[in-house]
Protein backbone atom coordinates (compact mmCIF):
# COMPACT_ATOMS: atom_id res chain seq x y z
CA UNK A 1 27.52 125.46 -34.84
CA UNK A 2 31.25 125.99 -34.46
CA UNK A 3 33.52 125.58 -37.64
CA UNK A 4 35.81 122.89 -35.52
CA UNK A 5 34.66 120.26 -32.79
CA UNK A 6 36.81 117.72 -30.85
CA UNK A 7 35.47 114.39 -31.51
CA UNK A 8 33.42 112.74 -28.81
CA UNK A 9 31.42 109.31 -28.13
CA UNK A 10 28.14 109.90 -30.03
CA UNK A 11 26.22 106.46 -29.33
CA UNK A 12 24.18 107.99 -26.34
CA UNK A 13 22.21 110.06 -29.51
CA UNK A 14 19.48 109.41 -31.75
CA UNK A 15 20.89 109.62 -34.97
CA UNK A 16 20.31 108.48 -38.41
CA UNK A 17 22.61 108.30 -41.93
CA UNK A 18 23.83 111.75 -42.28
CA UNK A 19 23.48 113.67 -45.69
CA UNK A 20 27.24 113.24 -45.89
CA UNK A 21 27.31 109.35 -45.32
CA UNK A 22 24.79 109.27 -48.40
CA UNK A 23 27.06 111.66 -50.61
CA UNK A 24 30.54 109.47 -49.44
CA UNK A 25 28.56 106.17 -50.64
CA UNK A 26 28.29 107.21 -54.28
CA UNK A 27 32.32 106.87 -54.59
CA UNK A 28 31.23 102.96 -53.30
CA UNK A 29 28.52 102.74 -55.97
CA UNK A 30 31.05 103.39 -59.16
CA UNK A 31 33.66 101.08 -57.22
CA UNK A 32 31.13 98.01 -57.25
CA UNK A 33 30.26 99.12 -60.61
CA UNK A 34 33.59 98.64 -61.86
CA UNK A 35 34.11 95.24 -59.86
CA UNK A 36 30.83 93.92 -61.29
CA UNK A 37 32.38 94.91 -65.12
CA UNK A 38 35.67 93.11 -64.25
CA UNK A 39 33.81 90.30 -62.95
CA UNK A 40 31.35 89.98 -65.91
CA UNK A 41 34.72 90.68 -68.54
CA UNK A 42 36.46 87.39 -66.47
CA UNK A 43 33.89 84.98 -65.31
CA UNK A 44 35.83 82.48 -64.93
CA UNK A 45 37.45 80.87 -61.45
CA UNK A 46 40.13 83.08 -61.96
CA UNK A 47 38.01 86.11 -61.84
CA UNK A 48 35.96 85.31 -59.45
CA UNK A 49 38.54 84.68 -57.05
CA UNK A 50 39.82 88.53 -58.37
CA UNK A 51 36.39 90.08 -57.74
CA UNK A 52 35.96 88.15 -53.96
CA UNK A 53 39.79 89.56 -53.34
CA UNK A 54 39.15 93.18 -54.28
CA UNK A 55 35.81 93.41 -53.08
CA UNK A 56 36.66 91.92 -50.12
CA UNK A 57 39.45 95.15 -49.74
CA UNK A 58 36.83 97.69 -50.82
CA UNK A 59 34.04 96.41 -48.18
CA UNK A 60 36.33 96.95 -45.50
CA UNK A 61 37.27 100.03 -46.47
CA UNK A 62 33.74 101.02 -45.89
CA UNK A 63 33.13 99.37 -42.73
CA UNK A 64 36.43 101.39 -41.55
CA UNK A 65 35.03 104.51 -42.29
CA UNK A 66 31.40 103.36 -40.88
CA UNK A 67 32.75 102.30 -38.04
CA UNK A 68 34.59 105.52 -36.97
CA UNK A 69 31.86 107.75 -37.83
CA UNK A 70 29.37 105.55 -35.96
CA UNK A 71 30.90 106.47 -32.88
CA UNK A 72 32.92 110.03 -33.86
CA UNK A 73 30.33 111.62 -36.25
CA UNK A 74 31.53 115.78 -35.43
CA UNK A 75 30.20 116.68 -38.73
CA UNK A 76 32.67 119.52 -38.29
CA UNK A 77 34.63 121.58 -41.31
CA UNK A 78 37.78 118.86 -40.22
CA UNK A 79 35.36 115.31 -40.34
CA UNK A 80 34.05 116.77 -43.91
CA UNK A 81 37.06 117.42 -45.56
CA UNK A 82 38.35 113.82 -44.24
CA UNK A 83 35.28 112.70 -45.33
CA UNK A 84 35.95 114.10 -49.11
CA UNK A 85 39.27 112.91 -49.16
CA UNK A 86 38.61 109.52 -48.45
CA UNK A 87 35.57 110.04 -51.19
CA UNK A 88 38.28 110.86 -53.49
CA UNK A 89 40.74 108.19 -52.79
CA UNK A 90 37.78 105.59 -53.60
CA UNK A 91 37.20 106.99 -56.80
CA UNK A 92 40.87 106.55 -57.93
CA UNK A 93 40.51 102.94 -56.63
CA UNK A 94 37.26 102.80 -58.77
CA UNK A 95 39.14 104.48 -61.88
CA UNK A 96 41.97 101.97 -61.54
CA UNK A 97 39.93 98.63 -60.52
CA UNK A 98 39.32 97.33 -63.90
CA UNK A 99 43.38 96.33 -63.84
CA UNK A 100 43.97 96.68 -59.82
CA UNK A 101 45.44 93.36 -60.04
CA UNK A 102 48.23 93.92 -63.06
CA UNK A 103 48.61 97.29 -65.02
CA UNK A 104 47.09 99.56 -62.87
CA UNK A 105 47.91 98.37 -59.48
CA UNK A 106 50.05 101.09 -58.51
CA UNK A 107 47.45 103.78 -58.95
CA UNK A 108 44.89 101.27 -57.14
CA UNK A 109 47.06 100.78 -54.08
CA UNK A 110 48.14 104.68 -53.72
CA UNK A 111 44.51 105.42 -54.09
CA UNK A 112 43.79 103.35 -51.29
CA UNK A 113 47.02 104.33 -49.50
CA UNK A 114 45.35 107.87 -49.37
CA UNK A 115 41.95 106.47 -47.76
CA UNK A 116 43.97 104.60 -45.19
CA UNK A 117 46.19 107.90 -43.98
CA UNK A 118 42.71 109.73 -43.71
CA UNK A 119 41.41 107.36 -41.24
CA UNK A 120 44.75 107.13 -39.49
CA UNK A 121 44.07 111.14 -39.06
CA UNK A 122 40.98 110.57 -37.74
CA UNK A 123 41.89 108.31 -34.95
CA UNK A 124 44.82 110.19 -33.82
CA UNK A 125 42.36 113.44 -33.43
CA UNK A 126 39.46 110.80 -31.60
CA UNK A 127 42.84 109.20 -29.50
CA UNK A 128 43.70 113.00 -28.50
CA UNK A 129 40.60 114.37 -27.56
CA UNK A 130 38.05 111.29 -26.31
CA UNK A 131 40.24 110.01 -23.70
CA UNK A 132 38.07 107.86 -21.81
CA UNK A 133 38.39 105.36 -24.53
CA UNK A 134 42.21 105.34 -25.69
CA UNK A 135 42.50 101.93 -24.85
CA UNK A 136 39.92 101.06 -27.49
CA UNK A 137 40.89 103.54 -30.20
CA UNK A 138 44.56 102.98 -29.77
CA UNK A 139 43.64 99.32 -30.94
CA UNK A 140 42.17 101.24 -34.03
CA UNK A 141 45.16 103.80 -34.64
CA UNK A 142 47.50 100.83 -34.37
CA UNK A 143 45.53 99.03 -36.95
CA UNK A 144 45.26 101.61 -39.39
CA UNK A 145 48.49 102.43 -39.35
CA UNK A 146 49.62 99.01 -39.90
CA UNK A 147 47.36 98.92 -42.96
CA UNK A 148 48.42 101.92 -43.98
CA UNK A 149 52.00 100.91 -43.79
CA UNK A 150 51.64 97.21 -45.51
CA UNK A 151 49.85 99.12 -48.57
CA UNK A 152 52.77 101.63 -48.89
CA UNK A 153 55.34 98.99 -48.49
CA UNK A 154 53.05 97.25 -51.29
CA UNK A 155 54.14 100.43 -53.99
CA UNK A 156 57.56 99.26 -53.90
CA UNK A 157 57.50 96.11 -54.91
CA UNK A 158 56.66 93.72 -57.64
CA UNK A 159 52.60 92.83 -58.09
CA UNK A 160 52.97 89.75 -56.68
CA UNK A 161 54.24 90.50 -54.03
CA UNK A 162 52.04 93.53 -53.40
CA UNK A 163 49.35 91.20 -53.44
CA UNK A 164 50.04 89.52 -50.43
CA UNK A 165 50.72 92.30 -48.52
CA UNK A 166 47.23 93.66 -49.45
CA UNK A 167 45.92 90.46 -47.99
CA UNK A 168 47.92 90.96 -44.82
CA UNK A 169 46.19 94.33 -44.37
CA UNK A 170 42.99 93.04 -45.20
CA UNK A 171 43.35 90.69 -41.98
CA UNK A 172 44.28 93.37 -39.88
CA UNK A 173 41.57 95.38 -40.85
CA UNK A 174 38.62 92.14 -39.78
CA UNK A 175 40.82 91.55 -36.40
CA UNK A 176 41.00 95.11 -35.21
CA UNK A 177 37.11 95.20 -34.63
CA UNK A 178 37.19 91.94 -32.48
CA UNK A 179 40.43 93.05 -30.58
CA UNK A 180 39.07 96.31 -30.06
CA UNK A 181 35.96 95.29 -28.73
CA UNK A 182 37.31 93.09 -25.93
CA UNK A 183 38.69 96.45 -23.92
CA UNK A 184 37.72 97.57 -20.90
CA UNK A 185 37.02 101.19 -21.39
CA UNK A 186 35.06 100.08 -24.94
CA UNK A 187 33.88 102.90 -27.36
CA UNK A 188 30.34 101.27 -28.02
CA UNK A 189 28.52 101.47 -31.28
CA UNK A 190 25.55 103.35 -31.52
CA UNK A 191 22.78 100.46 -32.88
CA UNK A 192 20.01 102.78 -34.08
CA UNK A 193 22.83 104.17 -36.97
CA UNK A 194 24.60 100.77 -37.93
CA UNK A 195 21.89 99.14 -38.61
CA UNK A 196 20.75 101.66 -41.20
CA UNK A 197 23.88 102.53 -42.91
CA UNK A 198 23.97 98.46 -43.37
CA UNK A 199 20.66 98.57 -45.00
CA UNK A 200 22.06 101.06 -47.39
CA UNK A 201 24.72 99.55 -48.41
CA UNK A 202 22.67 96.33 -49.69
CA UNK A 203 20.16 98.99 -51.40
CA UNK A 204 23.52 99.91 -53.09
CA UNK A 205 24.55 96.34 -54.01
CA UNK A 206 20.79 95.75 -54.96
CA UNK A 207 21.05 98.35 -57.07
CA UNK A 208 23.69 96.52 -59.30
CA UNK A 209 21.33 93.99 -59.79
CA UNK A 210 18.77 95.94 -61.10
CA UNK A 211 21.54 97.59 -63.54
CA UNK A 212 22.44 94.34 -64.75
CA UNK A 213 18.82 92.98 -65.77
CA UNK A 214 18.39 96.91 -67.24
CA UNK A 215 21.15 96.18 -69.45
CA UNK A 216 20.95 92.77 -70.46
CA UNK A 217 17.65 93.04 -71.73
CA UNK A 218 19.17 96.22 -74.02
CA UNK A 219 22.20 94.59 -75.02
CA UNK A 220 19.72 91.64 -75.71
CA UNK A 221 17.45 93.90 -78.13
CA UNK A 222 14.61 92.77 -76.03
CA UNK A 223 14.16 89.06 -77.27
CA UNK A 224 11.80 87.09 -75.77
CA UNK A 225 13.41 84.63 -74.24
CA UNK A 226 15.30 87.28 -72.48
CA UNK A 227 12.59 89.42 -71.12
CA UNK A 228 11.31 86.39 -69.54
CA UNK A 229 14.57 86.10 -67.62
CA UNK A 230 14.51 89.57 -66.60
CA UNK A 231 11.34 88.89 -65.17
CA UNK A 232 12.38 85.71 -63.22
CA UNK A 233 15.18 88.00 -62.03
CA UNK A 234 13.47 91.08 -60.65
CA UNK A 235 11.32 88.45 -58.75
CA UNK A 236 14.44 87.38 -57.67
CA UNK A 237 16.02 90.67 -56.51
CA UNK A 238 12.71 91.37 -54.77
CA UNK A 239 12.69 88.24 -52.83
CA UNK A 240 16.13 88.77 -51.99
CA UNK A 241 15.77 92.75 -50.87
CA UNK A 242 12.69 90.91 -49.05
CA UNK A 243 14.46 88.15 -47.10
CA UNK A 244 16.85 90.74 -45.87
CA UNK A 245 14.76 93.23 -44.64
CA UNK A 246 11.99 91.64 -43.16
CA UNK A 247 14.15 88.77 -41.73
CA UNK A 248 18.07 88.71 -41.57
CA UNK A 249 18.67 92.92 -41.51
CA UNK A 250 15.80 93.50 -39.37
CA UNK A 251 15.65 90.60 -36.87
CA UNK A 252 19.36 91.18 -36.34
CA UNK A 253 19.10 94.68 -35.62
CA UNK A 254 16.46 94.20 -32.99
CA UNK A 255 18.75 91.44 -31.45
CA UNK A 256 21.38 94.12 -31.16
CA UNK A 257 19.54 96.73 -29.43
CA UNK A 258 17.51 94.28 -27.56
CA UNK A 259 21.38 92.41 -26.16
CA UNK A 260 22.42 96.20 -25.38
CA UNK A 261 19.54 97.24 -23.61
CA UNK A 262 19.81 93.92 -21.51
CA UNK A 263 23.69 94.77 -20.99
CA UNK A 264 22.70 98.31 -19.66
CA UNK A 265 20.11 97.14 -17.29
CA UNK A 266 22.42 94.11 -15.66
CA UNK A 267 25.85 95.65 -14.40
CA UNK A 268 26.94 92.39 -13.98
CA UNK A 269 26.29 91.30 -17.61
CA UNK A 270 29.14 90.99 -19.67
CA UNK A 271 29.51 93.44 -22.99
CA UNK A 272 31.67 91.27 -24.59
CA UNK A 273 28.75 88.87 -25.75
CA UNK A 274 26.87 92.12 -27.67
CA UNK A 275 30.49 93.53 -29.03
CA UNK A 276 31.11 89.69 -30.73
CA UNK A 277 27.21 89.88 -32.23
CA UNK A 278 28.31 93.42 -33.62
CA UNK A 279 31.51 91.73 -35.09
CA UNK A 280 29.29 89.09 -36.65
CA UNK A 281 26.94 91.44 -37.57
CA UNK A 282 29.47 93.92 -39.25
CA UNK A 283 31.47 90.93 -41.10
CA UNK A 284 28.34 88.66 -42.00
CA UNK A 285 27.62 91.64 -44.69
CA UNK A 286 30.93 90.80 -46.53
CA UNK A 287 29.69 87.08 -48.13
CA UNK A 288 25.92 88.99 -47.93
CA UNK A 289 26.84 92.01 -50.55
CA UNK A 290 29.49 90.36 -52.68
CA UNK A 291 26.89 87.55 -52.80
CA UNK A 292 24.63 89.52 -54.54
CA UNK A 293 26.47 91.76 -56.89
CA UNK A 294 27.90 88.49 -58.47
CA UNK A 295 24.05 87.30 -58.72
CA UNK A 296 23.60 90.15 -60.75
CA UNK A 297 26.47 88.96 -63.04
CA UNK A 298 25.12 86.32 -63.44
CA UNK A 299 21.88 87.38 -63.97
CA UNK A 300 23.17 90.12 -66.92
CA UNK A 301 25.06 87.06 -68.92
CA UNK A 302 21.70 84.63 -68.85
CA UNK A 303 19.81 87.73 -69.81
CA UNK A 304 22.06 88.21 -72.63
CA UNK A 305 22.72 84.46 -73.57
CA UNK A 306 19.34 82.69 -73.12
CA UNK A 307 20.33 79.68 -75.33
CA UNK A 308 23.48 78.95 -73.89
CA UNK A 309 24.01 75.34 -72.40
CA UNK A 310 23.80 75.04 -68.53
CA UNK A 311 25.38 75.00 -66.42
CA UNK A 312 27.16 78.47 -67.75
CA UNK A 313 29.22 80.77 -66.04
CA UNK A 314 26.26 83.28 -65.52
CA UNK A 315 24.18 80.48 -63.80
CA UNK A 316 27.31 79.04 -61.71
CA UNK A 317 27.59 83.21 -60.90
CA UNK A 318 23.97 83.96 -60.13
CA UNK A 319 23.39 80.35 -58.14
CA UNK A 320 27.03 80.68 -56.21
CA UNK A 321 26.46 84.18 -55.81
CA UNK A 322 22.43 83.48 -54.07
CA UNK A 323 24.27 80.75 -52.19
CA UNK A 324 27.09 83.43 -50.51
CA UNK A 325 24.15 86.03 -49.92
CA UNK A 326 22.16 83.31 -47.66
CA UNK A 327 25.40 82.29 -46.18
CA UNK A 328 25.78 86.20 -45.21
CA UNK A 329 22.26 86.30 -44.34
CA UNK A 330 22.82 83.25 -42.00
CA UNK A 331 25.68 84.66 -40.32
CA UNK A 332 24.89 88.49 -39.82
CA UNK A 333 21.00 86.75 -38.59
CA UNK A 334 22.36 83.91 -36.48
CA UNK A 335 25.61 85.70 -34.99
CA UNK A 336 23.25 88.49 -33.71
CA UNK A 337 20.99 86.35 -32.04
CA UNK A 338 23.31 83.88 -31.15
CA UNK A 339 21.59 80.40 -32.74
CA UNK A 340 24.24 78.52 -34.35
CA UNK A 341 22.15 75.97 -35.70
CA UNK A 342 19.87 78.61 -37.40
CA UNK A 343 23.25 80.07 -38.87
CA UNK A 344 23.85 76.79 -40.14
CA UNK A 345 20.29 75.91 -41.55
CA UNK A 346 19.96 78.33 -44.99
CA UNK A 347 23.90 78.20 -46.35
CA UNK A 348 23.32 74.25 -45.85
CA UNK A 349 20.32 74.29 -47.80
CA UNK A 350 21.70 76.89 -50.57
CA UNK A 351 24.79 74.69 -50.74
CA UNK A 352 22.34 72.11 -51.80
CA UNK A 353 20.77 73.80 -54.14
CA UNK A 354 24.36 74.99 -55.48
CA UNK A 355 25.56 70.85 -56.08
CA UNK A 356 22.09 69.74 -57.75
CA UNK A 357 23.06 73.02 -60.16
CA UNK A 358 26.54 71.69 -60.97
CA UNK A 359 25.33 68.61 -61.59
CA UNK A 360 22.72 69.43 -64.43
CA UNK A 361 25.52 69.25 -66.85
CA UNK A 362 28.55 67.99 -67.39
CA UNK A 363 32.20 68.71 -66.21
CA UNK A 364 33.41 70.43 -69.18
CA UNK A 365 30.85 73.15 -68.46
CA UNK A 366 32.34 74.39 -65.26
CA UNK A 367 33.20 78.33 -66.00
CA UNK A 368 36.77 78.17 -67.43
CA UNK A 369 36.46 81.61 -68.57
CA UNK A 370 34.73 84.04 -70.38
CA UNK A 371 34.59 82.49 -73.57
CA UNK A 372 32.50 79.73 -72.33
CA UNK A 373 29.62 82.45 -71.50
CA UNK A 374 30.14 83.95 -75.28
CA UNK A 375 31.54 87.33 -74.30
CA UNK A 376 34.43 88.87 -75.40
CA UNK A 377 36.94 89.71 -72.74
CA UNK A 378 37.96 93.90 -72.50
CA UNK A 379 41.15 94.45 -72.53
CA UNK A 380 40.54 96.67 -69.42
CA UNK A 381 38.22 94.73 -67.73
CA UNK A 382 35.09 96.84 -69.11
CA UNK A 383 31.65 95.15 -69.97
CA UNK A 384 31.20 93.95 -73.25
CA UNK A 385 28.66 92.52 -75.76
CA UNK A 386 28.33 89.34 -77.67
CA UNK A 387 31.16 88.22 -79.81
């Protein structure tokens, strides 16, 4: 196998998650890691509204990086070493996320910065060399280099201001997929691979949940009361890997190969119905995954505080956070298959479920911040025990 290859359309191959992809997702692992700790540290509405924000910008980082090796996978000496860099730049994010938002966000955004160039590499080598679809990856390399610009621009200037400009990239980075796949000479996705590296990144999320009801029964000395919640929780995490792989990740990914192979078979068809089920597909996973790394937030405070009143800000956590995974689930299920109504049905009912919750106590109990859950807050965002 040659040292260097030119990039090329790899979506007419059977392919699976590379060793690579597996390797690049442990930076991802120790970045939700730290986001769960800065969300347990500031449970409040505050924080929460911190953790959705920075999540949000880390998720899309992924799918960026996803998205270009679905289709440009070389696994070439050049794709590794982008690969590592952009491994790298995560970390720093992940080093830096526990104060992305105040003393630290600096090093978080020229961390990120770095990610962002790599990709805009990448597309300028996959622009040069696969030129039957410039149209479609010059919608990318535009993108990315307007992200990469409005985080630069975000070094050199005060916080707040920063801020918004990360949000500003953050919608360029969701509308790039939808603009890009309404092209006429459109890269398509290869839908045996997406699927999968989709899967793993909920394994990955799942996995914070099991960390969490790991360490609140330790930090809980293994009282009673406690192991008892762990136990309702692992049921919980089961069900939850459960709903998602028998129904919403599976029935979904059958939908999208089953619309492609229809697409292929009618000339006439038009693509642009499968590309907006991958869009929904892709996107439905943000609400899905931060939906259930907040759960297990949640989950860790009861664990640790199983007399405190409810509602608490680890039950408004774990319920809100089961409500956004089903609203996810919904979305990345219904948008595949194209039902609406069977989008609507399971947020509607978590939502529900969510009100009857809030209503179990009164007003005063609403999550205010971490002192109402009876943990200290770290000074750098780092998870803490009982004060």
């Amino acid at each position: 196998m040659p040292l260097v290859r030119p990039p090329s359309l790899r979506t007419s191959q059977t392919r699976s998650a590379s060793r690579l992809e597996l390797f690049f997702d442990l930076a991802y692992v120790l970045a939700v890691a730290e986001l769960a700790s800065l969300l347990m540290a500031q449970a409040g509405w505050g924080g929460a509204g911190r953790f959705a924000a920075l999540f949000a910008v880390v998720f899309l980082s992924w799918v960026s990086f996803t998205l270009y090796a679905n289709r440009f996978d070389t696994d070439d000496i050049i794709f590794r070493l982008a690969k590592f860099a952009g491994m790298g730049a995560i970390l720093g994010c992940a080093a830096s996320m526990s104060a992305a938002t105040e003393s630290k966000a600096t090093v978080f955004a020229a961390s990120y910065l770095a990610g962002r160039l790599v990709l805009v590499g990448l597309y300028w080598r996959a622009w040069r060399h696969v030129t039957d679809a410039r149209t479609t990856i010059g919608v990318y390399l535009i993108a990315m280099s307007a992200v990469a610009a409005l985080w630069a621009v975000s070094l050199t200037v005060p916080t707040r201001v920063a801020l918004w400009l990360w949000g500003a990239a953050a919608a360029l980075d969701v509308a790039a997929p939808f603009v890009a796949s309404r092209r006429h000479d459109r890269a398509p996705l290869h839908l045996e691979h997406l699927p999968e590296r989709f899967a793993l990144l909920v394994i990955l999320v799942l996995g914070e949940v099991i960390a969490a009801i790991v360490t609140g029964v330790h930090d809980a000395a293994w009282a009673p009361e406690s192991v008892l919640l762990a136990g309702a929780a692992f049921v919980t995490a089961a069900a939850t890997w459960w709903m998602y792989f028998d129904v919403s990740g599976a029935v979904s990914g059958r939908a999208l190969q089953r619309a492609q192979e229809e697409s292929k078979a009618d000339d006439e068809s038009d693509n642009e119905e499968v590309d907006e089920r991958h869009d929904l597909f892709v996107f439905g996973h943000l609400p899905l995954t931060a939906g259930i790394v907040a759960a297990g937030v949640g989950v860790e405070d009861l664990i640790m505080h199983p007399s405190m009143p409810l509602p608490s800000a680890g039950s408004w956590l774990l319920v809100g956070g089961l409500a956004t995974f089903t609203a996810g689930a919904a979305l990345v299920q219904g948008g595949s298959q194209q039902r609406p109504a069977q989008a609507l049905l399971w947020p509607a009912g978590a939502g529900l479920v969510l009100l009857l919750v809030g209503w179990v106590g009164p007003a005063s109990a609403l999550p205010s911040g971490v002192q109402q859950s009876g943990v200290r807050q770290a000074p750098e965002g780092g998870r803490v025990v009982d004060a």
